[in-house]
Protein backbone atom coordinates (compact mmCIF):
# COMPACT_ATOMS: atom_id res chain seq x y z
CA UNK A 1 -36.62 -20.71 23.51
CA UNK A 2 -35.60 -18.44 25.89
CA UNK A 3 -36.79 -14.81 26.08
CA UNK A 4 -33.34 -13.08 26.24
CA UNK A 5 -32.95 -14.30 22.21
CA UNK A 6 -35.44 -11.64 21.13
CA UNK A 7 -32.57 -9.42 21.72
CA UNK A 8 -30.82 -10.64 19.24
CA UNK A 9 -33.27 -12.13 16.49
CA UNK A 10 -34.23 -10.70 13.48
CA UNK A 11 -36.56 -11.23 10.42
CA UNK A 12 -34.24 -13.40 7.79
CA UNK A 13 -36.02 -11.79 4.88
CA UNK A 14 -36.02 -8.12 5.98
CA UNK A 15 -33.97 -8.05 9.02
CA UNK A 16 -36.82 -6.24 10.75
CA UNK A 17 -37.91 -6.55 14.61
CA UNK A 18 -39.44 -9.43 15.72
CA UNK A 19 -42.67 -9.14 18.31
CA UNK A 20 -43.16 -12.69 20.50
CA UNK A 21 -46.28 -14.22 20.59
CA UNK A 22 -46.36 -16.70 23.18
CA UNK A 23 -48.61 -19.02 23.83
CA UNK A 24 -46.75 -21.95 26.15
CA UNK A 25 -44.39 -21.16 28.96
CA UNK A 26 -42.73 -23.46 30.55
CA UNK A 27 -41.89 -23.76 34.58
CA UNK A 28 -38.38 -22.18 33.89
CA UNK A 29 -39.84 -19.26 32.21
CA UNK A 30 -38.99 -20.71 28.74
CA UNK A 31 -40.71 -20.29 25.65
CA UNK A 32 -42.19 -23.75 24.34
CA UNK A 33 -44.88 -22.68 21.88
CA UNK A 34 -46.10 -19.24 20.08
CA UNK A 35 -44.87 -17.02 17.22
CA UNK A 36 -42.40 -14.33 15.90
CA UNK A 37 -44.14 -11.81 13.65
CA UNK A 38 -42.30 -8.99 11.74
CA UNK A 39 -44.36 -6.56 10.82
CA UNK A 40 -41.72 -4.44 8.41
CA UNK A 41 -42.53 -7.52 6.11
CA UNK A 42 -46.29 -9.37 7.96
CA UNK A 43 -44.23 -12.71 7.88
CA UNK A 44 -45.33 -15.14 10.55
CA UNK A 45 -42.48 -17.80 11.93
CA UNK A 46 -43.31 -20.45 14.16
CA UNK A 47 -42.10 -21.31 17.60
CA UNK A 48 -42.43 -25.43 18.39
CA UNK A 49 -41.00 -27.00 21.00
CA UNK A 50 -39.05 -24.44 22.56
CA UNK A 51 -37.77 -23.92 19.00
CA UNK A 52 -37.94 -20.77 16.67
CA UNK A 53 -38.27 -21.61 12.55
CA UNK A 54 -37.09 -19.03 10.97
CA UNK A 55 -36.79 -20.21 7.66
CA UNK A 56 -37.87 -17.71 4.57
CA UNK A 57 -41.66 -19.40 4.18
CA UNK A 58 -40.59 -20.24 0.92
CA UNK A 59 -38.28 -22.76 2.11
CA UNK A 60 -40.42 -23.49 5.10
CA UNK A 61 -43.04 -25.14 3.23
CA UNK A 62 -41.09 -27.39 1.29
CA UNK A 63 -39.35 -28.73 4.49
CA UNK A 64 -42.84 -29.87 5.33
C-alpha cells in the first residue's frame, strides 16, 4: 500500500480518519504489513500484503 492513500482513506463505517500502523516496509517505501485504526469508531482494519481490508468487521469475518 502506498503511503500517499492515507490521504484519501476513510473509516467505511464512520467515515472517520484513519491513523497507519505499520509494521513492514518494503525497499520502495511501500506499506506491506500493519493496520488502519479509526478511533471516531476503535475499529481495527488490517493491512496484508501491501493490501488494506477495509471491510465493515461484520463482513470481514465471514469472508474468513
Amino acid at each position: 500500500m502506498k503511503k500517499e492513500l492515507m490521504d484519501i482513506l476513510a473509516c467505511p463505517v464512520c467515515k472517520g480518519d484513519l491513523e497507519l500502523n505499520m509494521e513492514e516496509e518494503d525497499e520502495k517505501g511501500e506499506i506491506v504489513s500493519g493496520s488502519l485504526y479509526c478511533r471516531k469508531c476503535d475499529q481495527r482494519y488490517p493491512i496484508a500484503e501491501g493490501i488494506p481490508n477495509l471491510l465493515p468487521p461484520e463482513l470481514r469475518q465471514s469472508s474468513i
